[in-house]
Structures are given as C-alpha cells and as structure tokens.
N, C-alpha and C. Protein backbone atom coordinates (compact mmCIF):
# COMPACT_ATOMS: atom_id res chain seq x y z
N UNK A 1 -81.53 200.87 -96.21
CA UNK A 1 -80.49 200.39 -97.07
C UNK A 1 -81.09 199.57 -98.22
N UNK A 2 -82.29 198.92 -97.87
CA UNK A 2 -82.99 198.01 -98.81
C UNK A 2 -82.92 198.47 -100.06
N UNK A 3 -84.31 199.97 -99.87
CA UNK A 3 -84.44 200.35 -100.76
C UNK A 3 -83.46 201.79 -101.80
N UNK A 4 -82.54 201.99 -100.76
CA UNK A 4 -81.42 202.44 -101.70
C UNK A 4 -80.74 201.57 -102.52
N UNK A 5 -80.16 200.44 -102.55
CA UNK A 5 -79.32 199.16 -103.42
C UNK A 5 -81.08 198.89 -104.32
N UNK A 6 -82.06 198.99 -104.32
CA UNK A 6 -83.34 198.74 -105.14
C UNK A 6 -82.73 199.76 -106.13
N UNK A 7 -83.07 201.12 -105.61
CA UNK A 7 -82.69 202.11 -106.36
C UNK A 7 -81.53 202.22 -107.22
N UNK A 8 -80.30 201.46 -106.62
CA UNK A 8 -79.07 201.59 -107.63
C UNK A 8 -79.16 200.26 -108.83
N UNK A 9 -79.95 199.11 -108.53
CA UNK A 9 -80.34 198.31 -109.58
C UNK A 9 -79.65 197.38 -108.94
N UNK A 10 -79.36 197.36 -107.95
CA UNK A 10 -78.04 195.90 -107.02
C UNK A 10 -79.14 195.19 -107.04
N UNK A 11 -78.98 193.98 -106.71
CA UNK A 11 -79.82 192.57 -106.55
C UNK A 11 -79.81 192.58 -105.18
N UNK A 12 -80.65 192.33 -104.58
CA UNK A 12 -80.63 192.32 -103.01
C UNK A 12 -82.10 192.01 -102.50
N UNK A 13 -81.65 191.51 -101.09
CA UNK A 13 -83.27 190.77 -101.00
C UNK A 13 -83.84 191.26 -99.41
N UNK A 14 -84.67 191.85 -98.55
CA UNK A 14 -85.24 191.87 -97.74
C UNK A 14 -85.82 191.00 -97.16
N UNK A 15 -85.50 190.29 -95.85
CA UNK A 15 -85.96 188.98 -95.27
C UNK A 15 -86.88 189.89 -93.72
N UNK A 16 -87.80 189.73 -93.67
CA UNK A 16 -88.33 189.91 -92.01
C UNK A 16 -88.86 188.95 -91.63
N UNK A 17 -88.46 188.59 -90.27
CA UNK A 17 -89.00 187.35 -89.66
C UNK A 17 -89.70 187.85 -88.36
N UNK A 18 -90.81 187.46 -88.14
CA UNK A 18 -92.32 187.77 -87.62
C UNK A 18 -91.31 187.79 -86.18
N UNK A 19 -92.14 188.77 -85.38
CA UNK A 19 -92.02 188.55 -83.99
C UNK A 19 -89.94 189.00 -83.60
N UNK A 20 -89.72 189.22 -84.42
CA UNK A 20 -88.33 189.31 -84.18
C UNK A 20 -87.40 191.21 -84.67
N UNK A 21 -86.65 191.68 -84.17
CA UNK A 21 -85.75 192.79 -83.54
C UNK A 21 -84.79 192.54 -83.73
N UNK A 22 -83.94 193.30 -83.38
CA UNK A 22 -82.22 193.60 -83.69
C UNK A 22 -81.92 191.97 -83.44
N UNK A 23 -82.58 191.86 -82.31
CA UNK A 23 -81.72 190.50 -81.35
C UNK A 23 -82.65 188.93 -81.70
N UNK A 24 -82.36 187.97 -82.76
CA UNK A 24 -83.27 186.76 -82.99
C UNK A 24 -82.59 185.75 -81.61
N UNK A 25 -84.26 185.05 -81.18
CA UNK A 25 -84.50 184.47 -80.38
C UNK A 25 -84.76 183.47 -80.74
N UNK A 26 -85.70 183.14 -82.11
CA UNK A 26 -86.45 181.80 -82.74
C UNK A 26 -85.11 180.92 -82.83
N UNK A 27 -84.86 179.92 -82.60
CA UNK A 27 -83.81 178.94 -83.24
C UNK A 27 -84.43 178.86 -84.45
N UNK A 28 -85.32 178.11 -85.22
CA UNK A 28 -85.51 178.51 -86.83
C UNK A 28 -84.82 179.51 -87.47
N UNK A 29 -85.19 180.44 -86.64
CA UNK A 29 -84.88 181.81 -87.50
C UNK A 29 -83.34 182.87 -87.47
N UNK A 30 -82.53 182.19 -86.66
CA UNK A 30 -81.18 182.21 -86.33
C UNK A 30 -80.74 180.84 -87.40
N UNK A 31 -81.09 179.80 -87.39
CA UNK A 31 -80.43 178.96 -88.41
C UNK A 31 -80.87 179.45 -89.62
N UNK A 32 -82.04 180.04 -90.50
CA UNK A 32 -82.23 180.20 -91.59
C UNK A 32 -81.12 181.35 -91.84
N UNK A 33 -81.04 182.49 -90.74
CA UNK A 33 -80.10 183.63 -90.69
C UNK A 33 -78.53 183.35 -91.22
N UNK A 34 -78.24 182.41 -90.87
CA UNK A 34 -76.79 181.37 -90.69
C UNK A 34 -76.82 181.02 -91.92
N UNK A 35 -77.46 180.16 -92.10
CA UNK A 35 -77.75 179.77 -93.89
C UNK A 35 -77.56 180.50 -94.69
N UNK A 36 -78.23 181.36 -94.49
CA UNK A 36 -78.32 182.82 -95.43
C UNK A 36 -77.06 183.56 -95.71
N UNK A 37 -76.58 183.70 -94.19
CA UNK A 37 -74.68 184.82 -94.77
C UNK A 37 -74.14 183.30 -95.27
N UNK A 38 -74.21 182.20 -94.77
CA UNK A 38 -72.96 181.37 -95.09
C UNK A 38 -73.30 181.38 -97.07
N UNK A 39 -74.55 181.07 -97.43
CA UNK A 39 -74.44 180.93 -98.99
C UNK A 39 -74.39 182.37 -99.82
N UNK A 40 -74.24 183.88 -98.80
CA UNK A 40 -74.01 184.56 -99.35
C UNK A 40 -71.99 185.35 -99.36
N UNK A 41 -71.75 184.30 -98.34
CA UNK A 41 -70.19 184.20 -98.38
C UNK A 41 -69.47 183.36 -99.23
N UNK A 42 -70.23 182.25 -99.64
CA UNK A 42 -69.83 181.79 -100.75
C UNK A 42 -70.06 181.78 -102.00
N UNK A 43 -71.30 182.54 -102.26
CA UNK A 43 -71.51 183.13 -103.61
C UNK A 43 -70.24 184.62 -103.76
N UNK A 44 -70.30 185.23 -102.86
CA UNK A 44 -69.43 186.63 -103.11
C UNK A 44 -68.22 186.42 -102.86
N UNK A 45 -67.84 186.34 -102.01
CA UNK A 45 -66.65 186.14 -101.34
C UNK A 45 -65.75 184.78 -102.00
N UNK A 46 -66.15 183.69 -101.35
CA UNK A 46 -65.70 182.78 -102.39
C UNK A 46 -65.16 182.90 -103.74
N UNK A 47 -66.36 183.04 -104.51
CA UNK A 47 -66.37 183.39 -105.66
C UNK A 47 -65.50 184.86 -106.44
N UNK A 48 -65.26 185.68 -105.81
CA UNK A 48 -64.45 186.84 -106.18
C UNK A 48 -62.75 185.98 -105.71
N UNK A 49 -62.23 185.33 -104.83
CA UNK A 49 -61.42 185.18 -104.05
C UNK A 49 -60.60 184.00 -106.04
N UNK A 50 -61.42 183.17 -106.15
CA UNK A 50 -61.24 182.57 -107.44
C UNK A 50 -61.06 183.30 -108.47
N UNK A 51 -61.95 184.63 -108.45
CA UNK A 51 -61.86 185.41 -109.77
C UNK A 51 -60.25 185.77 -109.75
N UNK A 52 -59.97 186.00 -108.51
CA UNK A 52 -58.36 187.07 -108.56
C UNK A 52 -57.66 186.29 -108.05
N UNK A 53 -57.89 184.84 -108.29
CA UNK A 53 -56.39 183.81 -108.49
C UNK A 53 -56.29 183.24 -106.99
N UNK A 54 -56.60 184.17 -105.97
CA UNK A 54 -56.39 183.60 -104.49
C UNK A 54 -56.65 182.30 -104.01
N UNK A 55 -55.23 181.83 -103.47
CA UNK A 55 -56.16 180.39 -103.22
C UNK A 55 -54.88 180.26 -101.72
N UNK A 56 -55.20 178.68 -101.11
CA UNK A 56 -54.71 178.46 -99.66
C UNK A 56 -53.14 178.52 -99.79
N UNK A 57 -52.51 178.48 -101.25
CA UNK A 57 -51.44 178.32 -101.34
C UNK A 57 -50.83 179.95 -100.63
N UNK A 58 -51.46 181.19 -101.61
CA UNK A 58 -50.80 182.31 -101.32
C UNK A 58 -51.41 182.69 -100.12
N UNK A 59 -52.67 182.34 -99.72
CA UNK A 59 -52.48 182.67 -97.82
C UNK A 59 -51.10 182.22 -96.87
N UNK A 60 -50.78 180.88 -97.35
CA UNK A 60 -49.84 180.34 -96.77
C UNK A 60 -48.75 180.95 -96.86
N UNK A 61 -48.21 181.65 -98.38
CA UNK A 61 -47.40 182.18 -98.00
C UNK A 61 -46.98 183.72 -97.57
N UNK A 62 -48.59 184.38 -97.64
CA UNK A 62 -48.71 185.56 -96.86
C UNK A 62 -48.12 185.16 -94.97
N UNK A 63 -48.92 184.49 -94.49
CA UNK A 63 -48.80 183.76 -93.46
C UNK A 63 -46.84 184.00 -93.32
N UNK A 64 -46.29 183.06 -94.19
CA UNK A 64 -45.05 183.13 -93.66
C UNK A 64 -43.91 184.47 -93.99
N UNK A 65 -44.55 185.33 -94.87
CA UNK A 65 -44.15 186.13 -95.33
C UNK A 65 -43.94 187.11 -93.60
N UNK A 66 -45.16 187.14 -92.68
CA UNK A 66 -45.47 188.07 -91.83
C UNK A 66 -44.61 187.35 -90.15
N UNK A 67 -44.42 185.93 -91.06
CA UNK A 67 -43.52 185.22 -89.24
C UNK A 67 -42.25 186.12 -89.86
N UNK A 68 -41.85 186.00 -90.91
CA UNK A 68 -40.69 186.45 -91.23
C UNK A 68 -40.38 187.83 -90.85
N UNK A 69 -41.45 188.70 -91.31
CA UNK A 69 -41.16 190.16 -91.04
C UNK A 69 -40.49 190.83 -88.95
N UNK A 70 -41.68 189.97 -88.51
CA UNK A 70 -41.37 189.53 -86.78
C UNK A 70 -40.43 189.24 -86.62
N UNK A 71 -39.65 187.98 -87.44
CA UNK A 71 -38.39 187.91 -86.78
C UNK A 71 -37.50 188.69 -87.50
N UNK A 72 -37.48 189.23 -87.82
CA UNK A 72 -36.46 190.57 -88.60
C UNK A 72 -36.34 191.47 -87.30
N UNK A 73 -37.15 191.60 -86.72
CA UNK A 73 -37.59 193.06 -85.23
C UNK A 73 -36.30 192.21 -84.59
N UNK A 74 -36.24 190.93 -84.72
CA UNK A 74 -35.40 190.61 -83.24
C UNK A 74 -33.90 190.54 -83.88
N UNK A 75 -33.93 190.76 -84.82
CA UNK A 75 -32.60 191.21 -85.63
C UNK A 75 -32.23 192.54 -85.73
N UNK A 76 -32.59 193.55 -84.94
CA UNK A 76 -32.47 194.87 -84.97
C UNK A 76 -33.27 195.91 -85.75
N UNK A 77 -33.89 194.81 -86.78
CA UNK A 77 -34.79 195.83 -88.21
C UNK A 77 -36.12 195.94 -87.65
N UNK A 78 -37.00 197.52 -87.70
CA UNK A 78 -38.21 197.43 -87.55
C UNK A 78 -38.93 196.52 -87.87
N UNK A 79 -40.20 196.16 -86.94
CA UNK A 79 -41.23 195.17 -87.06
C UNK A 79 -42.39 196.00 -87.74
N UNK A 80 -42.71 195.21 -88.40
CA UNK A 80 -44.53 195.86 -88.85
C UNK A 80 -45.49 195.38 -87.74
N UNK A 81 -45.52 194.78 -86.88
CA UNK A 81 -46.66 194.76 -85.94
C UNK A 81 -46.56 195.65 -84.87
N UNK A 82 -47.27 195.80 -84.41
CA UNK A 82 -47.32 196.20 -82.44
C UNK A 82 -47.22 195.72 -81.74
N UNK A 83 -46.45 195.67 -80.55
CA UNK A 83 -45.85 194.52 -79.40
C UNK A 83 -46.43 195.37 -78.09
C-alpha cells in the first residue's frame, strides 16, 4: 500500500519498528503507534469535520433527530433501526 499512495503522489509515511509483526508487544512502540493515529485523526479527520461546518452542536442534534425517529415506531410509524 506504501508504495502505491508513493506512486499516486499522496503524502504518506512508512514506520517499521524492529523486532515487531502484525501484533506490537514493545510498550514504546504501541505508545509511539497511539501517538501516531491520534495526531493523524486530528490532522484529517478533525480538520475536514471543520472544513464542512460540523461541529458538537449538529451531532447533538443528529443524536436527537434519531431518539425521535424510535419513538415514532411506538406510534405505529416505521422505525429506521432494528429491534
């Protein structure tokens, strides 16, 4: 995958840590791991979530938008979830 996103010109970085497989054992190297998605969740993720206006307000009212839809089911009207 590395070197395909090389190939498309994406920015992307290859980390190997010595002695280590699918499964990390080092505590070092499980916290640097941690470090790593958390500042790459807030460079991308974060950061796109701002670009397109999203913020805790409209979770909140996604959130109540979906208690609402639930209790509609117990009013006779289809539910959008699975019970």
């Amino acid at each position: 995958m590395y070197l395909s996103l090389k190939e498309l010109g994406r920015e992307t970085l290859l980390v190997v840590y010595p002695d280590e497989y699918h499964e990390f054992k080092t505590p070092s190297h499980i916290k640097d791991l941690h470090e790593r998605y958390l500042a790459w969740y807030a460079h991308y993720v974060k950061a796109d979530a701002r670009r397109h206006g999203r913020s805790r307000a409209r979770k909140s009212s996604l959130r109540t938008d979906r208690k609402q839809a639930k209790g509609d089911s117990r009013r006779g009207r289809p539910s959008l979830s699975k019970t």
